[in-house]
N, C-alpha and C. Protein backbone atom coordinates (compact mmCIF):
# COMPACT_ATOMS: atom_id res chain seq x y z
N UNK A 1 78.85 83.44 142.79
CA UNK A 1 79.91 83.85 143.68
C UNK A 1 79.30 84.13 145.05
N UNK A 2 80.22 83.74 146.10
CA UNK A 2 79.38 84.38 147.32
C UNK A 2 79.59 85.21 147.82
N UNK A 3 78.37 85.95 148.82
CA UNK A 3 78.48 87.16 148.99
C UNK A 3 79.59 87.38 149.57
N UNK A 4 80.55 87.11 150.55
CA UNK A 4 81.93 87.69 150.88
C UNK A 4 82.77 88.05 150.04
N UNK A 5 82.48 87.05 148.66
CA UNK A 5 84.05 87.51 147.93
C UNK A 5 83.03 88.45 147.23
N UNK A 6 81.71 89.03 146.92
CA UNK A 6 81.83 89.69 146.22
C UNK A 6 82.21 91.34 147.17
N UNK A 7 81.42 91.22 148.32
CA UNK A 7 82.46 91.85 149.03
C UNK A 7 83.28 92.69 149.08
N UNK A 8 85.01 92.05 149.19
CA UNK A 8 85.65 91.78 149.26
C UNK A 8 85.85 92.05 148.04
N UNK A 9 85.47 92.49 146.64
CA UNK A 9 85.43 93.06 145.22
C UNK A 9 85.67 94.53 145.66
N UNK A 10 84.50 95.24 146.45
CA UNK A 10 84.14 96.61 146.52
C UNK A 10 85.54 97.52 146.95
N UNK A 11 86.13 96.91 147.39
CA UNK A 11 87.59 96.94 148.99
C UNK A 11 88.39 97.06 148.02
N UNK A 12 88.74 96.18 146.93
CA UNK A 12 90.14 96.32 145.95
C UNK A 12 90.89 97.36 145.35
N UNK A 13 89.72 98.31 144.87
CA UNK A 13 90.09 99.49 144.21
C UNK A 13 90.90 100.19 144.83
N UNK A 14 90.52 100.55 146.37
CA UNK A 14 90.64 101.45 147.64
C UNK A 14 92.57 100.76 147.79
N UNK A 15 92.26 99.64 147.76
CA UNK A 15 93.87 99.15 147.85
C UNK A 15 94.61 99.02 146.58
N UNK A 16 94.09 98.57 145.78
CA UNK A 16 94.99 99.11 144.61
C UNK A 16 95.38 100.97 144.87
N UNK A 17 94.47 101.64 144.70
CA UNK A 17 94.66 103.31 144.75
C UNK A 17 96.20 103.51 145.68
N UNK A 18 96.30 103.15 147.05
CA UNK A 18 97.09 103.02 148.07
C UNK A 18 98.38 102.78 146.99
N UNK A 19 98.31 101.53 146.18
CA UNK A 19 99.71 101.09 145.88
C UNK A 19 99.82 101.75 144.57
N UNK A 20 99.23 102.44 144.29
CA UNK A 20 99.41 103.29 143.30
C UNK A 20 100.24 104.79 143.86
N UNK A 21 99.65 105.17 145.00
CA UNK A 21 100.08 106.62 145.28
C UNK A 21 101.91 105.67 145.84
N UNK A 22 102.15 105.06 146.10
CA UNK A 22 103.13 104.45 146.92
C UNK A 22 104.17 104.43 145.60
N UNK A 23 103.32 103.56 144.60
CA UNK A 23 104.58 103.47 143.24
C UNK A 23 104.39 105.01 142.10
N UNK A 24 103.65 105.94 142.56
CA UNK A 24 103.95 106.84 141.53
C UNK A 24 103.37 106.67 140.97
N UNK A 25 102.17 105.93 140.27
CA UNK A 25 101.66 105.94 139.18
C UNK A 25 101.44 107.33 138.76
N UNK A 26 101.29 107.55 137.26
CA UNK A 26 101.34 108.83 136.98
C UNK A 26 99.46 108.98 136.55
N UNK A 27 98.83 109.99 135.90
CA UNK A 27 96.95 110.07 135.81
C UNK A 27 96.83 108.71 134.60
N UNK A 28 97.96 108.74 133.91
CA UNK A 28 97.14 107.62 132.70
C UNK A 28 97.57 106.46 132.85
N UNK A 29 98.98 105.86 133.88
CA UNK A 29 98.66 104.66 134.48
C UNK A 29 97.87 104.04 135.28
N UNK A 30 97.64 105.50 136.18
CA UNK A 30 96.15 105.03 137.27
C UNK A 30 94.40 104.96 136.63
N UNK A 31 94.58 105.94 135.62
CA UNK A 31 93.05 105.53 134.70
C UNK A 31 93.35 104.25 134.07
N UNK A 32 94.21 103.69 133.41
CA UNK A 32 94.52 102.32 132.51
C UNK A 32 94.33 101.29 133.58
N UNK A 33 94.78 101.48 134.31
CA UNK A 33 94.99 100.61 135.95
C UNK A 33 93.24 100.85 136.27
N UNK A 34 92.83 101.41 136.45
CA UNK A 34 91.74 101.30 137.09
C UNK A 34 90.69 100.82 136.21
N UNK A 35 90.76 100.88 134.68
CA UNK A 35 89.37 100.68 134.04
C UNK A 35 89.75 98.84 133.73
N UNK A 36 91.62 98.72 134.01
CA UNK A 36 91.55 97.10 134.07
C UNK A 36 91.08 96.55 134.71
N UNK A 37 91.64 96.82 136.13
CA UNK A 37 90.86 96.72 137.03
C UNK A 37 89.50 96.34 137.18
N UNK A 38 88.92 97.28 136.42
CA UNK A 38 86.83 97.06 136.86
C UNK A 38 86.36 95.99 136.08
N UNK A 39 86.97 95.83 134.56
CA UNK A 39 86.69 94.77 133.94
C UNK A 39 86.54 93.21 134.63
N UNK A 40 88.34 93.09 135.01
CA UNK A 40 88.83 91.98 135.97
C UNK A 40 87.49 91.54 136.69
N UNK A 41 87.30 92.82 137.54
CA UNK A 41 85.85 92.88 138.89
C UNK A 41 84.87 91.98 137.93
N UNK A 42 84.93 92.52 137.00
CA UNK A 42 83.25 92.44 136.28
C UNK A 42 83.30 90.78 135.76
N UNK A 43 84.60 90.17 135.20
CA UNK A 43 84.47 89.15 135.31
C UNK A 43 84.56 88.49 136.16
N UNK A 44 84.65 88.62 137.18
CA UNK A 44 85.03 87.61 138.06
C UNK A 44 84.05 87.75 138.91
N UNK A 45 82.82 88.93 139.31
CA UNK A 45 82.00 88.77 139.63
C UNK A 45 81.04 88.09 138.88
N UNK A 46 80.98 87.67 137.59
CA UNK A 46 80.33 87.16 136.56
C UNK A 46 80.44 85.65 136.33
N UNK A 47 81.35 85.31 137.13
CA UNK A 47 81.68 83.96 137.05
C UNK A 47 81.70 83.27 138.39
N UNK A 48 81.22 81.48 138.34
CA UNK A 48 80.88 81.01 139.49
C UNK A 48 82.00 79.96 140.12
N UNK A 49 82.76 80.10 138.76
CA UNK A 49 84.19 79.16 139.07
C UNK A 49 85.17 80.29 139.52
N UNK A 50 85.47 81.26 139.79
CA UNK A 50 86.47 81.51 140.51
C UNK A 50 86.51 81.84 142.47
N UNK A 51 85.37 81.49 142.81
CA UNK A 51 85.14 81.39 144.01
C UNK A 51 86.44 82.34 144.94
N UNK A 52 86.99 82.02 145.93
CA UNK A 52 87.94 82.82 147.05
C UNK A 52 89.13 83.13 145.86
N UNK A 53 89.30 82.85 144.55
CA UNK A 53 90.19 83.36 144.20
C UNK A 53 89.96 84.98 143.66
N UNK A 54 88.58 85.50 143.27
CA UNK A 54 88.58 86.78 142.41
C UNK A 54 88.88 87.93 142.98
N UNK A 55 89.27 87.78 144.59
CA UNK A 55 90.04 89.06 144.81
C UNK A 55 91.31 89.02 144.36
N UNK A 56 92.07 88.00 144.62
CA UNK A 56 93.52 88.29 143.93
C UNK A 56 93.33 88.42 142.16
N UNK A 57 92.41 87.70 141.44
CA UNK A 57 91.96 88.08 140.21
C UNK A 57 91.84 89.32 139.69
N UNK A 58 90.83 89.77 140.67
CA UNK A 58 90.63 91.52 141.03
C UNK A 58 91.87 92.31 141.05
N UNK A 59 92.56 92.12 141.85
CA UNK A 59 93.85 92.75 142.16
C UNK A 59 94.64 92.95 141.14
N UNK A 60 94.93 91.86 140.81
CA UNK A 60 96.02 91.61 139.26
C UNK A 60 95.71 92.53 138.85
N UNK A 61 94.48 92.72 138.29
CA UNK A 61 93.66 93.04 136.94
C UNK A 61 94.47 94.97 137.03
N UNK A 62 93.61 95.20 138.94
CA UNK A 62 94.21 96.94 139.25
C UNK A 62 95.96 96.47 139.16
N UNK A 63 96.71 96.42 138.80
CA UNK A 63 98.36 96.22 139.29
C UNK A 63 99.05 95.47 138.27
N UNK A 64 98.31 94.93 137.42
CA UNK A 64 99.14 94.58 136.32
C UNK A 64 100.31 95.44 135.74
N UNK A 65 99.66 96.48 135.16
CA UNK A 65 101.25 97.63 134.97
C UNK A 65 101.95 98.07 136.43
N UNK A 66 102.20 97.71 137.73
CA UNK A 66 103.18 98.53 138.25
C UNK A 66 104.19 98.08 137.44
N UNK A 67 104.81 97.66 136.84
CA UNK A 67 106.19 97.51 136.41
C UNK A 67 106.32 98.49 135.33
N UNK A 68 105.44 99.67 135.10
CA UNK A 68 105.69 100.89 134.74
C UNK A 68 105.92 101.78 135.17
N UNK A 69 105.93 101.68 136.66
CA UNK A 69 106.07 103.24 137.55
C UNK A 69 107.09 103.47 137.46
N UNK A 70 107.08 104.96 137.30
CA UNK A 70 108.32 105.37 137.15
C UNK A 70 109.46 105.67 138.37
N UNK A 71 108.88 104.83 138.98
CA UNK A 71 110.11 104.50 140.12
C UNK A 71 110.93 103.37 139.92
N UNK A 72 110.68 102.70 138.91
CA UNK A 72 111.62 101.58 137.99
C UNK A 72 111.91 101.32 136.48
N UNK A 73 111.91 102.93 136.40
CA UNK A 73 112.25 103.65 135.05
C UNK A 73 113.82 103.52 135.02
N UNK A 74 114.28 103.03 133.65
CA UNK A 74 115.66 102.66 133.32
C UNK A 74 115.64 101.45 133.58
N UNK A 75 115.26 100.46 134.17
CA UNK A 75 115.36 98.75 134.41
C UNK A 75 114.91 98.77 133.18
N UNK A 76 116.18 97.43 132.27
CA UNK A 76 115.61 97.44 130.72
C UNK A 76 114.91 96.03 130.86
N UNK A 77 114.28 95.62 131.93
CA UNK A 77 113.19 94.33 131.71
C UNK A 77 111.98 94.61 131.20
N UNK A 78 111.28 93.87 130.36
CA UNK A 78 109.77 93.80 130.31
C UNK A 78 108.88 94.59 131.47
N UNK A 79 108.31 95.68 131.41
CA UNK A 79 107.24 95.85 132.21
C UNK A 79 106.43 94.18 132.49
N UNK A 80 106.06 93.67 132.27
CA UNK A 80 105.00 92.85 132.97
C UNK A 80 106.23 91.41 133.76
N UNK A 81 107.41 91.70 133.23
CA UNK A 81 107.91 90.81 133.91
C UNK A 81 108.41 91.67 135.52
N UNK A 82 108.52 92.92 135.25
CA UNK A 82 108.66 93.77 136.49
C UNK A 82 107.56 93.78 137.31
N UNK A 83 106.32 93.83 136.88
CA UNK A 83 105.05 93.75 137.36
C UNK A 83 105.47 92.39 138.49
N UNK A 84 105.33 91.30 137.72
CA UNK A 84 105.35 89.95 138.31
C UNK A 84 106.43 90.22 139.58
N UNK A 85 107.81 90.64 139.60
CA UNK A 85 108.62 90.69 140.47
C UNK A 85 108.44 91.43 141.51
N UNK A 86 107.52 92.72 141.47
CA UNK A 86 107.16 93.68 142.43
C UNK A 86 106.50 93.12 143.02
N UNK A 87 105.18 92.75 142.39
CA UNK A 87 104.10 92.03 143.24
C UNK A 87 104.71 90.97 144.32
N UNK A 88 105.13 89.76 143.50
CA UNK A 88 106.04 88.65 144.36
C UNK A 88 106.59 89.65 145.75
N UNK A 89 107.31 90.61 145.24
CA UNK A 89 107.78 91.25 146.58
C UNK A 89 107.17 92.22 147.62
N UNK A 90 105.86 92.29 147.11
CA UNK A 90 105.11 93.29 147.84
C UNK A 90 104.12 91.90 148.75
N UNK A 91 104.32 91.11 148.62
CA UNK A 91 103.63 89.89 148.98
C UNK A 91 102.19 89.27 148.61
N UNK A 92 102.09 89.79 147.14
CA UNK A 92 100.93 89.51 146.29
C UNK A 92 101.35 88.60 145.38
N UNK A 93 101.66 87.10 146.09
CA UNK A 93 102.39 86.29 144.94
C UNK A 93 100.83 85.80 143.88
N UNK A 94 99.88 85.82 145.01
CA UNK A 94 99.13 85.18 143.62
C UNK A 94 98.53 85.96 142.63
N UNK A 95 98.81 87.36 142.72
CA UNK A 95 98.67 88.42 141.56
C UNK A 95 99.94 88.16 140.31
N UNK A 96 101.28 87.86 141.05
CA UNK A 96 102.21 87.71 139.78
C UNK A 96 102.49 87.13 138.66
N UNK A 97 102.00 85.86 138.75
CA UNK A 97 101.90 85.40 137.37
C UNK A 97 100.55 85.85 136.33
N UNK A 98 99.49 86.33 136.79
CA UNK A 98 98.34 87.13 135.69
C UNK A 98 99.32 88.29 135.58
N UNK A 99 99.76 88.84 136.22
CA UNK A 99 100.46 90.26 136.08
C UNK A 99 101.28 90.19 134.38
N UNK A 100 102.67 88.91 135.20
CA UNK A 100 103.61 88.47 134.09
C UNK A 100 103.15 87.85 132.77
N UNK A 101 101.64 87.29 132.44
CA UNK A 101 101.42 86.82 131.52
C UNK A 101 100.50 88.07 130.49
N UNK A 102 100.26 89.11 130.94
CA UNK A 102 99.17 90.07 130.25
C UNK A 102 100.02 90.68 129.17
N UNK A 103 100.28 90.71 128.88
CA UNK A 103 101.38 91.48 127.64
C UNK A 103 100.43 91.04 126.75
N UNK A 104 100.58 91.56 125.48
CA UNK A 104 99.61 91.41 124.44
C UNK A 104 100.43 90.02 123.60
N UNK A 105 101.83 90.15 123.64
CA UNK A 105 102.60 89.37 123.41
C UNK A 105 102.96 88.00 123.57
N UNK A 106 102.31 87.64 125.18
CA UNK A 106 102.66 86.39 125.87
C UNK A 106 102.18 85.62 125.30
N UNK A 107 101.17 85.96 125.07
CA UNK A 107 100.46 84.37 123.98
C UNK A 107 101.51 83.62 123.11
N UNK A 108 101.91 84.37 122.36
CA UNK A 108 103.21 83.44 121.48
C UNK A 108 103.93 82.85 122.13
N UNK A 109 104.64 82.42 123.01
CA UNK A 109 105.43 81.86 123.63
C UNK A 109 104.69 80.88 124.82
N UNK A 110 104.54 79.31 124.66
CA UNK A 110 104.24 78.73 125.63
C UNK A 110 104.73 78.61 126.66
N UNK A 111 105.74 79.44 127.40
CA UNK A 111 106.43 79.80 128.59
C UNK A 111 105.64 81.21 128.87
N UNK A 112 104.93 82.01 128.47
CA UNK A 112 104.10 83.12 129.15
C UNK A 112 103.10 83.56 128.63
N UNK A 113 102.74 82.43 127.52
CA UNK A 113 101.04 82.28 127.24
C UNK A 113 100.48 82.23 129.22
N UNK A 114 99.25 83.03 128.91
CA UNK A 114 98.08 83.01 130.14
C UNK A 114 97.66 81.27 130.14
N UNK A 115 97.78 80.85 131.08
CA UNK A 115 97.91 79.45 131.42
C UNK A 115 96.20 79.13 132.31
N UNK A 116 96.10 79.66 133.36
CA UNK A 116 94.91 79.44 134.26
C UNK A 116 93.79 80.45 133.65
N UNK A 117 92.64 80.33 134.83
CA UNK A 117 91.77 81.05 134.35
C UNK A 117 91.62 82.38 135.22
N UNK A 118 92.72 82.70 135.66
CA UNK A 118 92.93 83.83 136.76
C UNK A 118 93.86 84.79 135.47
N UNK A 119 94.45 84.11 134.80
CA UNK A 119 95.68 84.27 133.97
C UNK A 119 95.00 84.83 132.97
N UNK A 120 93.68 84.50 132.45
CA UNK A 120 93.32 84.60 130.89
C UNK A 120 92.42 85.71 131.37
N UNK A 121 91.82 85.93 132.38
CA UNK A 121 90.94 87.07 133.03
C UNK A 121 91.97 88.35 133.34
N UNK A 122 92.60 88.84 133.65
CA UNK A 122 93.60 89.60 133.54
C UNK A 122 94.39 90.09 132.01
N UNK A 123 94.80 88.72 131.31
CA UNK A 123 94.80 89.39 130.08
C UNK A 123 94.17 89.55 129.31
N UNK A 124 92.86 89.10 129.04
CA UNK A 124 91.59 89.74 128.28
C UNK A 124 91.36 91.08 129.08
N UNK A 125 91.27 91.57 130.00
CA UNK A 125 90.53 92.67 130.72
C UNK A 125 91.67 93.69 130.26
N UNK A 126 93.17 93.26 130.35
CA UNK A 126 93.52 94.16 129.23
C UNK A 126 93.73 94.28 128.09
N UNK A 127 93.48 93.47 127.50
CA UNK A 127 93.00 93.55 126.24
C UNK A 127 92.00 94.16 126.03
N UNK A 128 91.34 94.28 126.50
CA UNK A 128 89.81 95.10 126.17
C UNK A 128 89.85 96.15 126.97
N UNK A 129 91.00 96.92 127.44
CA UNK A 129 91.06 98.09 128.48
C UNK A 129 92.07 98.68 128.37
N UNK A 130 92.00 99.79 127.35
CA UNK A 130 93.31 100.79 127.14
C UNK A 130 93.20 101.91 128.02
N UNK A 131 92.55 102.98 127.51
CA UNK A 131 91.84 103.91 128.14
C UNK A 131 90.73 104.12 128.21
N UNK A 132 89.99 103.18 127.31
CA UNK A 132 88.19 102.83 127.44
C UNK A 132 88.01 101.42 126.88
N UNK A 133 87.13 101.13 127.35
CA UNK A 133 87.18 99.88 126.75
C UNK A 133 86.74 100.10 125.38
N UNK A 134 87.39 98.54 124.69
CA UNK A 134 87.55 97.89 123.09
C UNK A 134 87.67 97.37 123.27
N UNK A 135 87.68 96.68 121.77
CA UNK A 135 87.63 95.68 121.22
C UNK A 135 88.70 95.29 121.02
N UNK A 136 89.41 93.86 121.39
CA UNK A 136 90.47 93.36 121.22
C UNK A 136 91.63 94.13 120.09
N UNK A 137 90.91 93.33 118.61
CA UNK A 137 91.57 93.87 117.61
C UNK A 137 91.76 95.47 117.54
N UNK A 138 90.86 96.20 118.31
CA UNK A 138 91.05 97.84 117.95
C UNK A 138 92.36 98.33 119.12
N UNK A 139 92.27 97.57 120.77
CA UNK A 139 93.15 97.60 121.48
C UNK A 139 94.66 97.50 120.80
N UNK A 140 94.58 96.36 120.06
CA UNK A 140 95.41 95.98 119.82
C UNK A 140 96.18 96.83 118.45
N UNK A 141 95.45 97.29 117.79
CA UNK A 141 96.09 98.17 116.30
C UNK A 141 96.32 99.39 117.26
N UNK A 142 95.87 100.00 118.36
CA UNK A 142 96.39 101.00 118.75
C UNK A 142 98.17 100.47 119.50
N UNK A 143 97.86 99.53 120.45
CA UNK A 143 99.67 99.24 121.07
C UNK A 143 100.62 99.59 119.30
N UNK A 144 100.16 98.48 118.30
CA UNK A 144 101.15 98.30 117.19
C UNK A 144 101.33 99.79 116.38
N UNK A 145 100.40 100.63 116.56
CA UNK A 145 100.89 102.15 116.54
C UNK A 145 101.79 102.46 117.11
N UNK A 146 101.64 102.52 118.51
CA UNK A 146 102.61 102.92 119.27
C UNK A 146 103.63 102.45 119.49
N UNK A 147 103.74 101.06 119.13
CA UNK A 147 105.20 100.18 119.08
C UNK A 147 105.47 99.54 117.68
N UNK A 148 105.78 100.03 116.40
CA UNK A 148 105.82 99.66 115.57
C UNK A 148 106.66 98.35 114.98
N UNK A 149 107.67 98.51 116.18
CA UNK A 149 108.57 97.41 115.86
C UNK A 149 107.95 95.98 116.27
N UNK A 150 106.93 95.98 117.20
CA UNK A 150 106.54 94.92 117.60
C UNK A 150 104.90 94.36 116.93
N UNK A 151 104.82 95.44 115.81
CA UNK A 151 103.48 95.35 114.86
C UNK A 151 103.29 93.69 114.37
N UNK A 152 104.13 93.36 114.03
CA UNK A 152 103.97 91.81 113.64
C UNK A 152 103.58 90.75 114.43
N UNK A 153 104.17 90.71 115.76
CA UNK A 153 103.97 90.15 116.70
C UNK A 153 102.63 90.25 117.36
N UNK A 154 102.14 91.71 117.35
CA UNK A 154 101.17 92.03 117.68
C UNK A 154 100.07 91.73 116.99
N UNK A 155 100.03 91.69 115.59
CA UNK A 155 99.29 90.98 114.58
C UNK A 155 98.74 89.51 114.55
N UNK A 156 100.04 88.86 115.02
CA UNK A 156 99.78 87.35 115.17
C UNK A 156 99.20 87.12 116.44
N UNK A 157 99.40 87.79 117.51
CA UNK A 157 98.57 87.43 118.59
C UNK A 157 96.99 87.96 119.02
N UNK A 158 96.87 88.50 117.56
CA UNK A 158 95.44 88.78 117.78
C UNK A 158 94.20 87.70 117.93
N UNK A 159 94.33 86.62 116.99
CA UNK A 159 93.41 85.51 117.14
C UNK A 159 94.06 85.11 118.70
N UNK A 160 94.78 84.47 118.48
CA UNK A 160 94.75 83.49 119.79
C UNK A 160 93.83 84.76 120.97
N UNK A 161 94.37 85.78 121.27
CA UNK A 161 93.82 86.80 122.36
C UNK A 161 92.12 86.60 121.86
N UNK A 162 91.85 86.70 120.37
CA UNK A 162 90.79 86.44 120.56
C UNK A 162 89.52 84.66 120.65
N UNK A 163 90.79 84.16 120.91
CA UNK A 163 90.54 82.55 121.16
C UNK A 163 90.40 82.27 122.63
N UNK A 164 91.08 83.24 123.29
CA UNK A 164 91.29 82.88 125.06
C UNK A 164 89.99 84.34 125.47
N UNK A 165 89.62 85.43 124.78
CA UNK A 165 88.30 85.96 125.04
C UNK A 165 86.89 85.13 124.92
N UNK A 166 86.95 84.51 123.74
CA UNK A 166 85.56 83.30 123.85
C UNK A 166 85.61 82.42 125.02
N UNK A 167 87.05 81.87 125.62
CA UNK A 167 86.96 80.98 126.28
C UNK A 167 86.67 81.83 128.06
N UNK A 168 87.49 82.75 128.01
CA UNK A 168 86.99 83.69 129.47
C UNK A 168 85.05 84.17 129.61
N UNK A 169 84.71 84.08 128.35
CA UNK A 169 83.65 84.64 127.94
C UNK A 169 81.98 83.51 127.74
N UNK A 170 83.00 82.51 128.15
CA UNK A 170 81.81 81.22 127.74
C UNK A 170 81.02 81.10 129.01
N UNK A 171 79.87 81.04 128.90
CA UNK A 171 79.07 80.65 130.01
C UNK A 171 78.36 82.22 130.80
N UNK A 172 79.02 83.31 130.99
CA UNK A 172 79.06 84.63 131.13
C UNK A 172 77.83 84.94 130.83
N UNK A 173 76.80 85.29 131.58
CA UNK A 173 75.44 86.17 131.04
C UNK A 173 75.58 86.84 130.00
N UNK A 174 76.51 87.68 129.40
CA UNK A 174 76.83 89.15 128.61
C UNK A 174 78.10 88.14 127.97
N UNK A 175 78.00 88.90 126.73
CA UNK A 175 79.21 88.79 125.85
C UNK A 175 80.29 89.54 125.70
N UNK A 176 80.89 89.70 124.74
CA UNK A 176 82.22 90.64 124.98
C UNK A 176 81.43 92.14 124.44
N UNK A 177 80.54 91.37 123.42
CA UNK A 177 80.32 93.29 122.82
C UNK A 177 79.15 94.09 124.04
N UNK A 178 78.65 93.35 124.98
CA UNK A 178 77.77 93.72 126.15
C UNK A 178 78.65 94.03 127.07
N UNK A 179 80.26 93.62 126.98
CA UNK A 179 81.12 94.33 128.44
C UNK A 179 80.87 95.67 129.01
N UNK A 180 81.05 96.98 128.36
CA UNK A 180 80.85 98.09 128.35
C UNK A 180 79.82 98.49 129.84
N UNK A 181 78.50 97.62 129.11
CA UNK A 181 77.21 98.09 129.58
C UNK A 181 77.78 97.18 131.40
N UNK A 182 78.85 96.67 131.44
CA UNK A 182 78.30 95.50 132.94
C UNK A 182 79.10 96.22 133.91
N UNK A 183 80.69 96.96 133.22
CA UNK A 183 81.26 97.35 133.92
C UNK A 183 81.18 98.71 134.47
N UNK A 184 81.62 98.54 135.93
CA UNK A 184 80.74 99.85 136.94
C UNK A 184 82.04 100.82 136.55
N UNK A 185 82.00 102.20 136.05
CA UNK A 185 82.91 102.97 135.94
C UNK A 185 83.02 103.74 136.98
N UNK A 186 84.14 104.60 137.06
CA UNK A 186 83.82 105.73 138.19
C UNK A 186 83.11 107.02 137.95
N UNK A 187 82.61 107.10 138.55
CA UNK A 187 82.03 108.52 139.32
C UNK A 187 82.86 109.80 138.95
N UNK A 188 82.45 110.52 137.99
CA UNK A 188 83.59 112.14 137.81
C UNK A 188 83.21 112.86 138.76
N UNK A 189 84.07 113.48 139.55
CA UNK A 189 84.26 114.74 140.91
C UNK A 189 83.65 115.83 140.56
């Protein structure tokens, strides 16, 4: 990667934070948001094919959930399809479709399966980024806790999520079980 866009990495957080205080995020959308976030960073500084795109990569990764703030609480759409529509309107179109495809869900459906490789970096990073990072399958038995009705669904999209992690993951110095150690966390006050 070259040195501008990595750059141009350091800067994201600082602007994600901004559109966070703007939409309300509440402490555990902005920690979830932020440790996606660093992952996103970590791949995309890790990789030599995403060149001028890994700041908007970056970005996604911090902003994927706004379509949780609770300043668009009661809209009965999909959070990540709200995500996608905010962004579009905040003028981060090329954050909206990684936004709209991260659901743990999208995979099943070849209309919002993660399609690019901006797309599959965003939803692996949350996949592997609840409130600390994990492991796909452990990410994932925690959502189907918490959403029981969608346990099945969530079940079946575990391989494929873990079919599009090998493929985000190929070529990568570090593997998935070495993520932990690459990504820069924050600093406690």
């Amino acid at each position: 990667m070259r040195d501008d866009a990595l750059a141009q990495l350091t800067q994201i957080s600082t602007e994600a934070e901004a559109i966070f205080e703007r939409y309300a995020y509440p402490d555990w959308l902005r920690a979830h948001s932020l440790l996606v976030g660093r992952i996103a960073e970590t791949l995309v500084a890790a990789r030599a094919d995403v060149g001028a795109a890994a700041r908007d990569i970056a970005l996604a990764g911090y902003l994927h959930d706004i379509g949780k703030s609770p300043l668009v609480a009661g809209d009965a759409r999909e959070h990540n399809e709200l995500s996608a529509l905010i962004l579009a309107a905040e003028g981060l179109s090329e954050c909206a479709e990684p936004a709209r495809r991260h659901a743990i869900y999208t995979v099943l459906d070849a209309a919002t399966a993660p399609r690019t490789l901006a797309e599959k970096i965003v939803y692996i990073a949350d996949r592997r980024g609840g409130m600390k990072i994990e492991t796909i399958t452990e990410r994932a038995n925690d959502t189907a806790a918490r959403h029981p009705k969608f346990a099945g669904d969530i079940v079946r999209a575990i391989p494929i999520a873990l079919g599009i992690e090998r493929e985000v993951f190929a070529g990568l110095p570090f593997g998935p079980d070495a993520l932990a150690a690459h990504v820069a966390m924050p600093v406690a006050p």
